[in-house]
PDB file of N, CA and C in Angstrom:
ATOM      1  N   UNK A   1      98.117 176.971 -92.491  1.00  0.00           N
ATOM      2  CA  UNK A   1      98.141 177.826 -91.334  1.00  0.00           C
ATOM      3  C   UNK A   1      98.911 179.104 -91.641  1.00  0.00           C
ATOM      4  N   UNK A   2      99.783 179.004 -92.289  1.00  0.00           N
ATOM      5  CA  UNK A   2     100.535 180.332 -92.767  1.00  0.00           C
ATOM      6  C   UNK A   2      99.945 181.261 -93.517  1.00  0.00           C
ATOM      7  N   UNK A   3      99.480 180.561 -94.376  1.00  0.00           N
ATOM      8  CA  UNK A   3      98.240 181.422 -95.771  1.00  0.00           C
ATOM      9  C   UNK A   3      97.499 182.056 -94.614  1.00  0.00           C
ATOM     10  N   UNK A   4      96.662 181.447 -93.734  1.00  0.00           N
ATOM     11  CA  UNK A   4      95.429 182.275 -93.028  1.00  0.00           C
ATOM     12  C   UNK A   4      96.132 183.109 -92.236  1.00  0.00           C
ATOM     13  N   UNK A   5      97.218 182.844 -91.646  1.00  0.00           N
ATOM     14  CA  UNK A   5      98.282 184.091 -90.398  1.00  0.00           C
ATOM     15  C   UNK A   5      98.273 185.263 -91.570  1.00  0.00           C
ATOM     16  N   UNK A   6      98.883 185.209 -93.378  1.00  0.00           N
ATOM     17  CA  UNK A   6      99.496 186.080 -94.054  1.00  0.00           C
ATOM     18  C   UNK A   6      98.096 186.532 -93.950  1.00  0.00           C
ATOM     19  N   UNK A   7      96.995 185.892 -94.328  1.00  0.00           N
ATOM     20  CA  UNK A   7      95.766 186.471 -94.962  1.00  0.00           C
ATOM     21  C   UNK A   7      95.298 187.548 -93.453  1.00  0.00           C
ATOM     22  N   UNK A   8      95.200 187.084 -92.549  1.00  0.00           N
ATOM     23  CA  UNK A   8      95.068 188.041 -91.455  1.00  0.00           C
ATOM     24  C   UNK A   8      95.925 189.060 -91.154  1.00  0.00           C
ATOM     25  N   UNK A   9      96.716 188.972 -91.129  1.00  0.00           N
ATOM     26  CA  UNK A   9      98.046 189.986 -91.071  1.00  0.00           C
ATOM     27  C   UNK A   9      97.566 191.295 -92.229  1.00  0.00           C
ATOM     28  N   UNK A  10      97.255 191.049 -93.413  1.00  0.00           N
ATOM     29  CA  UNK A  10      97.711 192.064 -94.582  1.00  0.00           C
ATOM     30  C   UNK A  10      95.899 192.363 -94.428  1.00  0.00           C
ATOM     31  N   UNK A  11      94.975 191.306 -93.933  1.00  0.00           N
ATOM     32  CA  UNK A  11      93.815 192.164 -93.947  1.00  0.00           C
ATOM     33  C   UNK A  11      93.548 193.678 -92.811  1.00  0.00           C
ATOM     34  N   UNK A  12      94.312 192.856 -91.730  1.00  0.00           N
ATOM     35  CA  UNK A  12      94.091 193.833 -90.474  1.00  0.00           C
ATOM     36  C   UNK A  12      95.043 195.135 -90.619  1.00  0.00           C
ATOM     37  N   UNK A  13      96.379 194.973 -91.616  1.00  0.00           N
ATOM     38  CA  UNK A  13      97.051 196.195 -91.806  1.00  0.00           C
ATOM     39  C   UNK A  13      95.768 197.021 -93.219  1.00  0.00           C
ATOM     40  N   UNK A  14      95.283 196.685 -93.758  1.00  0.00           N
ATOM     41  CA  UNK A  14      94.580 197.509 -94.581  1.00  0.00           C
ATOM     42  C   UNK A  14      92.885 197.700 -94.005  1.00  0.00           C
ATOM     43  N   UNK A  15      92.172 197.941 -94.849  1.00  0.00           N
ATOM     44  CA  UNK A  15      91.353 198.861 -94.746  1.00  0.00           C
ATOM     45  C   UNK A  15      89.959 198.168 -93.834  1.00  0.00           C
ATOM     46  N   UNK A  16      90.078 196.416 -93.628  1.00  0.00           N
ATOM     47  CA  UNK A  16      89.483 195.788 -92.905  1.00  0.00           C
ATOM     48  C   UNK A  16      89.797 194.790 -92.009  1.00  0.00           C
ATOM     49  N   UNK A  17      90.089 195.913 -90.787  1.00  0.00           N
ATOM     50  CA  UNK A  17      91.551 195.288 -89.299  1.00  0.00           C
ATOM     51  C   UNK A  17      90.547 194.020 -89.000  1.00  0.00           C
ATOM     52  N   UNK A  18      88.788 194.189 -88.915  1.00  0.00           N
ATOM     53  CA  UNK A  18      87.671 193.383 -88.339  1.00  0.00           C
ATOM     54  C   UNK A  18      87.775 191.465 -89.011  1.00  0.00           C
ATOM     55  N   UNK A  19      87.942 191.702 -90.325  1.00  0.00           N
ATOM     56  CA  UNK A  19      88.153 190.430 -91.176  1.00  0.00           C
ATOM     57  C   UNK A  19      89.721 190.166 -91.136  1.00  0.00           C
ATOM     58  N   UNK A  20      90.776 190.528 -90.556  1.00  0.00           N
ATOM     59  CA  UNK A  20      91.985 190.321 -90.288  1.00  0.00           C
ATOM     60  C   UNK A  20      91.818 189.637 -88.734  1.00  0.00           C
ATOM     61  N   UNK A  21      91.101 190.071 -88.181  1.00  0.00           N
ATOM     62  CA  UNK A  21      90.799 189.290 -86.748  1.00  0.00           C
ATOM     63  C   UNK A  21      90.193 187.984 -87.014  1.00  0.00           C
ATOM     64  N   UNK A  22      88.973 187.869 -87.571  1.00  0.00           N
ATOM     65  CA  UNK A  22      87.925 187.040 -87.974  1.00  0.00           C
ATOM     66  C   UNK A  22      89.166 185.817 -88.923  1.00  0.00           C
ATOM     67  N   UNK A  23      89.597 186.256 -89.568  1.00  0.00           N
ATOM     68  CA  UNK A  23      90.516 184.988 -90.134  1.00  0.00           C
ATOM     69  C   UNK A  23      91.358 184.502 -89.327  1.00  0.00           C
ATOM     70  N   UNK A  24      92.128 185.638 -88.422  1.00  0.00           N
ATOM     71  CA  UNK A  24      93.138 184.419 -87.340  1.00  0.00           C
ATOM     72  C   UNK A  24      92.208 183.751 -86.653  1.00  0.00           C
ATOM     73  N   UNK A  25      90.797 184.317 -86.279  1.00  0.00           N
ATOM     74  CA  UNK A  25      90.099 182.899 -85.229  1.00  0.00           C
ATOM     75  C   UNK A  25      89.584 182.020 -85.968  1.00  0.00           C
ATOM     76  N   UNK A  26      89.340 182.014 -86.580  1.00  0.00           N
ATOM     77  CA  UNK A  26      88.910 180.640 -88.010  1.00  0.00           C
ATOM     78  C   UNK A  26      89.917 180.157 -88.263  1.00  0.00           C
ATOM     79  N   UNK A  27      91.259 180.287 -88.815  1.00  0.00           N
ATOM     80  CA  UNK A  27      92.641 179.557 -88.994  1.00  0.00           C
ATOM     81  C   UNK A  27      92.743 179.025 -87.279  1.00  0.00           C
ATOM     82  N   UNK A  28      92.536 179.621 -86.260  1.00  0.00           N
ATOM     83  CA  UNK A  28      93.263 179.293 -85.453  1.00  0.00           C
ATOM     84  C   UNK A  28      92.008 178.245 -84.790  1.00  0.00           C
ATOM     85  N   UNK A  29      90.976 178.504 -84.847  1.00  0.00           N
ATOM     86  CA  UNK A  29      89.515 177.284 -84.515  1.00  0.00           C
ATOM     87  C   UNK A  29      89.781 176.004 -85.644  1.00  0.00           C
ATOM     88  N   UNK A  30      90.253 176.147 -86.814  1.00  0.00           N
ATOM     89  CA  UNK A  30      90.538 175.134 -88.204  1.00  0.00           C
ATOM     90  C   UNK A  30      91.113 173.696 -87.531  1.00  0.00           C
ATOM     91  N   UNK A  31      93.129 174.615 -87.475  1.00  0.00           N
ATOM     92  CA  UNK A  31      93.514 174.446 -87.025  1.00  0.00           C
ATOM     93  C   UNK A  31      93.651 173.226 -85.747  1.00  0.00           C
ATOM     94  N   UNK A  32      93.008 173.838 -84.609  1.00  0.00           N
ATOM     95  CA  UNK A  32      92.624 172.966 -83.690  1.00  0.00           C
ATOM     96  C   UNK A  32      91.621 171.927 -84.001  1.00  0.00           C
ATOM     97  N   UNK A  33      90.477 172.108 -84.844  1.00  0.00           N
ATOM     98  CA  UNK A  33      89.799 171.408 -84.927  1.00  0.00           C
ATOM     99  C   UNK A  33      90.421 170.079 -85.805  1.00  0.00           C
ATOM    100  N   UNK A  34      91.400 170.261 -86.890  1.00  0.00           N
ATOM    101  CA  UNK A  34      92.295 169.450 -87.259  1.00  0.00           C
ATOM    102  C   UNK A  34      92.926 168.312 -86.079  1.00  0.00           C
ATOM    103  N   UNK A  35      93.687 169.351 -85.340  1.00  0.00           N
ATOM    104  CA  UNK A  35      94.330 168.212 -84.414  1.00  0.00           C
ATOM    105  C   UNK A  35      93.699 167.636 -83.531  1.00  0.00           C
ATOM    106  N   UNK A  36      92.264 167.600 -83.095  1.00  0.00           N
ATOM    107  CA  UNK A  36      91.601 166.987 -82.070  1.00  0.00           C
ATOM    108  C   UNK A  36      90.937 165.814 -82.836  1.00  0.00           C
ATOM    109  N   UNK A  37      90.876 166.039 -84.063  1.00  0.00           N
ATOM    110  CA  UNK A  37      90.432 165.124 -85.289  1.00  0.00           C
ATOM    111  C   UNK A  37      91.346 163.750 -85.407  1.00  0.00           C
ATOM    112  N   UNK A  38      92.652 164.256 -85.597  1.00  0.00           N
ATOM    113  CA  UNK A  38      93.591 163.475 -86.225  1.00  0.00           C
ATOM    114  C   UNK A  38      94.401 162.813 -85.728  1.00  0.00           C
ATOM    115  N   UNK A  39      95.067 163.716 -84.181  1.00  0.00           N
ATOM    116  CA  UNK A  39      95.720 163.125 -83.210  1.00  0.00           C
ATOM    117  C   UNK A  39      95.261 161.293 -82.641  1.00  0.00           C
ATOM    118  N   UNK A  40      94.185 161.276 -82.815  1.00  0.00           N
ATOM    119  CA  UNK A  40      93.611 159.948 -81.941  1.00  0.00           C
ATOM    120  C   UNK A  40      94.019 158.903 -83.024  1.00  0.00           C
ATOM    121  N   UNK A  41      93.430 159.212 -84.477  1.00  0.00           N
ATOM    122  CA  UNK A  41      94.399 158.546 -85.492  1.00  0.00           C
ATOM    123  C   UNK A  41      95.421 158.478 -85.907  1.00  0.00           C
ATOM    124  N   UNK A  42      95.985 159.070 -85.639  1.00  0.00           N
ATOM    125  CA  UNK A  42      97.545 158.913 -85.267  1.00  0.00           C
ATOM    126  C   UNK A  42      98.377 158.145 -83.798  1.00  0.00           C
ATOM    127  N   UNK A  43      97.526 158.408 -82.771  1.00  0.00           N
ATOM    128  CA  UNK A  43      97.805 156.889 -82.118  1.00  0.00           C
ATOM    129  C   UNK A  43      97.597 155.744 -82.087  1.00  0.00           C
ATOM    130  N   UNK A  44      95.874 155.789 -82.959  1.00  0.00           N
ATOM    131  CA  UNK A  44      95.613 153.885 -83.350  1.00  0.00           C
ATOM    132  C   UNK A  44      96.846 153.811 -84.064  1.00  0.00           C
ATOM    133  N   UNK A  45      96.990 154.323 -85.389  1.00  0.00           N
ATOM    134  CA  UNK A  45      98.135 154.037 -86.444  1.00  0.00           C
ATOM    135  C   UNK A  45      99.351 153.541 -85.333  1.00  0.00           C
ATOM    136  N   UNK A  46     100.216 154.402 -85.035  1.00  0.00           N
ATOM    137  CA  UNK A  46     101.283 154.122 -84.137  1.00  0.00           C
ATOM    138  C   UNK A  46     100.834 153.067 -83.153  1.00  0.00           C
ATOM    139  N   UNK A  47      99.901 152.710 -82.531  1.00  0.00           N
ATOM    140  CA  UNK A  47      99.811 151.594 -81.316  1.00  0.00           C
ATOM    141  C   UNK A  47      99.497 150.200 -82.545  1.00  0.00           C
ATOM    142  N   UNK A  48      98.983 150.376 -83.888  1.00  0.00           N
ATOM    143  CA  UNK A  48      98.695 148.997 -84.954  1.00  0.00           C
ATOM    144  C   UNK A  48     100.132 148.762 -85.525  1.00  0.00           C
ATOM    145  N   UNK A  49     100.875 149.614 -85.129  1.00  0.00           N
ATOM    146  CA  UNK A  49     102.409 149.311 -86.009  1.00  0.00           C
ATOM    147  C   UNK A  49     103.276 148.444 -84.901  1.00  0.00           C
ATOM    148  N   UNK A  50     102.836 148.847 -83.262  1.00  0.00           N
ATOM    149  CA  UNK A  50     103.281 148.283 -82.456  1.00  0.00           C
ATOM    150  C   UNK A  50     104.238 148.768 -81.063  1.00  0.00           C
ATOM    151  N   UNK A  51     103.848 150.687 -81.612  1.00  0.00           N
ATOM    152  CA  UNK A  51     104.311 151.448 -80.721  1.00  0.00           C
ATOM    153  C   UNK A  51     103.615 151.176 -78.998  1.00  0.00           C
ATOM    154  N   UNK A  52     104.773 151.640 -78.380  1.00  0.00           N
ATOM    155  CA  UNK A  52     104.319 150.846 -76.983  1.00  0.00           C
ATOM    156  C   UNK A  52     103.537 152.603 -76.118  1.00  0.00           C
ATOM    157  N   UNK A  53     102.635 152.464 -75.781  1.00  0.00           N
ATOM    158  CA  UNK A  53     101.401 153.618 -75.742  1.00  0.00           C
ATOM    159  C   UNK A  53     102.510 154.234 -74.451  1.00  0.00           C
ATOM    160  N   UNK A  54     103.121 154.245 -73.584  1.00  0.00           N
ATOM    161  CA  UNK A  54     103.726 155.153 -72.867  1.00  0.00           C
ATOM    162  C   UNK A  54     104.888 155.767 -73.435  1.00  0.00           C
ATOM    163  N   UNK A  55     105.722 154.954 -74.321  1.00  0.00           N
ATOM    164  CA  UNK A  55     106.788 155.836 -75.522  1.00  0.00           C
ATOM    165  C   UNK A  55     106.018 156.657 -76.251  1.00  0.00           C
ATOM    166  N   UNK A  56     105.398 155.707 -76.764  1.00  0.00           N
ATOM    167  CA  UNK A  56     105.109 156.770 -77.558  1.00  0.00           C
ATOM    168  C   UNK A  56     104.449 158.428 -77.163  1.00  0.00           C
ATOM    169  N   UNK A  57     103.314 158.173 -75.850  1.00  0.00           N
ATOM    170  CA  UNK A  57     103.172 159.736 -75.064  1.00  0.00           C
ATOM    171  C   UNK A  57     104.155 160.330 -75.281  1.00  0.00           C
ATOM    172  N   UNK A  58     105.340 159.587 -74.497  1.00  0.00           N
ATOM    173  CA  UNK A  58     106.907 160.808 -73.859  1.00  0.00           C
ATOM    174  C   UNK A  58     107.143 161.448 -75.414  1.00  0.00           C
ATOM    175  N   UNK A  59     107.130 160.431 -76.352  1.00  0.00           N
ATOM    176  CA  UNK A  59     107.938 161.103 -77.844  1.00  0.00           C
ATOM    177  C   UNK A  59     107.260 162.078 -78.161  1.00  0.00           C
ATOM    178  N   UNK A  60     105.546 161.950 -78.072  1.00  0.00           N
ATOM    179  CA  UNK A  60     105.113 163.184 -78.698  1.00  0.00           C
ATOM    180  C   UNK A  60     104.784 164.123 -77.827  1.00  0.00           C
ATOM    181  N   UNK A  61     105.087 164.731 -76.322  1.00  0.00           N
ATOM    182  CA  UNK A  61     105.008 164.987 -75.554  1.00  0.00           C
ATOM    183  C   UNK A  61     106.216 166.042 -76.075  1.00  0.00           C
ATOM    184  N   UNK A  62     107.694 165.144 -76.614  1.00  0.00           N
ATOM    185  CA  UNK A  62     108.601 165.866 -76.492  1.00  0.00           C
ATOM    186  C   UNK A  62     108.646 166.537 -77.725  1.00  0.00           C
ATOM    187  N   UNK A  63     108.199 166.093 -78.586  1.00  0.00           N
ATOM    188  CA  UNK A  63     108.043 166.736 -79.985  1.00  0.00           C
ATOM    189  C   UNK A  63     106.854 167.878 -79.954  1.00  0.00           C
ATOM    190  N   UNK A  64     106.108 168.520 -78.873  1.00  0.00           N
ATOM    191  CA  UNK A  64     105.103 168.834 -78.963  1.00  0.00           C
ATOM    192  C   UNK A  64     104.151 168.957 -80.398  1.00  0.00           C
ATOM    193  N   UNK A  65     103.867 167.570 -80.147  1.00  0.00           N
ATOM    194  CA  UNK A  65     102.466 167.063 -80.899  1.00  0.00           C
ATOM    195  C   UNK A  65     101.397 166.730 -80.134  1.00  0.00           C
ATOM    196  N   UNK A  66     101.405 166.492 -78.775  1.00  0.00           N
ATOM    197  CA  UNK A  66     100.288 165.938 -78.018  1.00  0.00           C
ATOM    198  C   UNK A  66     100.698 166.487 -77.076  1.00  0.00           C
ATOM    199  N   UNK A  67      99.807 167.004 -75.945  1.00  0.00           N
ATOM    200  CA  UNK A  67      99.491 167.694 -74.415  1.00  0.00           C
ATOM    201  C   UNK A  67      99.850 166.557 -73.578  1.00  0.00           C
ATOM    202  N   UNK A  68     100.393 166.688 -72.106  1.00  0.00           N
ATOM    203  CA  UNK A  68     100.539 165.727 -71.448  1.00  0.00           C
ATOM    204  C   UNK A  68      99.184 164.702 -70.746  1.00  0.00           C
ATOM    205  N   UNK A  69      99.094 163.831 -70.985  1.00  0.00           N
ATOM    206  CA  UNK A  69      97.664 163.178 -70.041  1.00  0.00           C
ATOM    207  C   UNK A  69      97.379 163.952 -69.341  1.00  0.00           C
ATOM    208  N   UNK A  70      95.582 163.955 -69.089  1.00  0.00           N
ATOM    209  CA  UNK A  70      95.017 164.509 -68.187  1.00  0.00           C
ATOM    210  C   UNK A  70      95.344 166.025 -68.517  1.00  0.00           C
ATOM    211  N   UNK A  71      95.710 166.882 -69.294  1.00  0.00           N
ATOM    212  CA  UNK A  71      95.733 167.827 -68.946  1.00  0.00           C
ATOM    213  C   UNK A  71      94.444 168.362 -69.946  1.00  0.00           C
ATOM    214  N   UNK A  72      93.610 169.742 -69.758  1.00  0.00           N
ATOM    215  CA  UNK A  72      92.550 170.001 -70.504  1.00  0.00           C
ATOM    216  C   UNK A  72      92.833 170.134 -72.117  1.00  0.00           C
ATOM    217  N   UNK A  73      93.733 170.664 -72.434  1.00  0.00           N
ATOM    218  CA  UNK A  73      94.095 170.601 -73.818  1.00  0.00           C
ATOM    219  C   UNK A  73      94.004 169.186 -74.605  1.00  0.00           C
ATOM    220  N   UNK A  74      94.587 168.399 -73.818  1.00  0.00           N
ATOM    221  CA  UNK A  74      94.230 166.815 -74.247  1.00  0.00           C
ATOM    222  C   UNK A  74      93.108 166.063 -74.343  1.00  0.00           C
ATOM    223  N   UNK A  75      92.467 166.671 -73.520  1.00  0.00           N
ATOM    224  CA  UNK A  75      90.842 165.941 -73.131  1.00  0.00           C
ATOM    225  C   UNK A  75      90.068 167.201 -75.148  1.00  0.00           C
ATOM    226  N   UNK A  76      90.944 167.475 -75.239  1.00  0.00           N
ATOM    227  CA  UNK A  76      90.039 168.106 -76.430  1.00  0.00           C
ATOM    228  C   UNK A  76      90.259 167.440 -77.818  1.00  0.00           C
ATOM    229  N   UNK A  77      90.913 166.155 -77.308  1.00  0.00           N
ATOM    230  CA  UNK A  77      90.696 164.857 -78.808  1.00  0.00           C
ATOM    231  C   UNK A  77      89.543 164.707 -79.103  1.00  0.00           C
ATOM    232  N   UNK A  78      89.008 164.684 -80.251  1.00  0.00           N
ATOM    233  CA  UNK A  78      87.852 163.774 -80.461  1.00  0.00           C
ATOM    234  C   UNK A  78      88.647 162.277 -80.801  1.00  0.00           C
ATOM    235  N   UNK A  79      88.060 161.523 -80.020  1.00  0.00           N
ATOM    236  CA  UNK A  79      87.563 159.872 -80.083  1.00  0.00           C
ATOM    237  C   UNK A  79      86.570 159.715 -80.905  1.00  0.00           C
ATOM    238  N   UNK A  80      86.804 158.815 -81.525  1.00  0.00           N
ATOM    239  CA  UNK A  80      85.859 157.865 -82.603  1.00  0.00           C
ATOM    240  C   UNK A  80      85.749 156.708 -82.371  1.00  0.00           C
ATOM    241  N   UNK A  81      84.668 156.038 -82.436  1.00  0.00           N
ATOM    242  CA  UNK A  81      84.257 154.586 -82.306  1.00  0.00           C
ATOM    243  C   UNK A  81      85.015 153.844 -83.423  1.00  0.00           C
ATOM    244  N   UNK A  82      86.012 152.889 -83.278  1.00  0.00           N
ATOM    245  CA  UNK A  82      86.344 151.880 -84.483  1.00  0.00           C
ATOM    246  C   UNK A  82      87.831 152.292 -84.709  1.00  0.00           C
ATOM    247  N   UNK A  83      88.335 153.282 -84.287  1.00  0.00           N
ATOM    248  CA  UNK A  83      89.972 153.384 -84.764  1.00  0.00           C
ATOM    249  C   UNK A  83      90.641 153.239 -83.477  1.00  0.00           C
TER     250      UNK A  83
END
């Protein structure tokens, strides 16, 4: 995520501001698309180890790693069948 911020940053100060834009929304679409991926596997993992599913919300709630229930940002997990 840093590489694509630097890579946007030094494109948009030089001679092509258009591909300095175009990389922060691709790093920043990546990005998200990462955590809507991974997040859900990361709670099977944590609920198969034996984490108790309402601690564990508040913890990553407070760590901002996960959106609070119900809110639209959250509803943008992908779910997978089997994990």
């Amino acid at each position: 995520m840093l590489g694509g911020s630097a890579a946007a940053y030094f494109l948009a100060e030089s001679a092509f501001p258009l591909a300095g834009i175009v990389v922060a929304v691709l790093g920043w679409l990546s990005a998200w698309l990462w955590w809507s991926w991974f997040i859900p596997q990361w709670r099977t993992w944590a609920h198969s180890r034996g984490a108790d599913p309402e601690v564990l919300q508040a913890l990553g709630e407070e760590a901002n790693l996960i959106w609070p229930k119900g809110s639209f940002f959250e509803r943008t997990e992908i779910h997978r069948d089997g994990l």
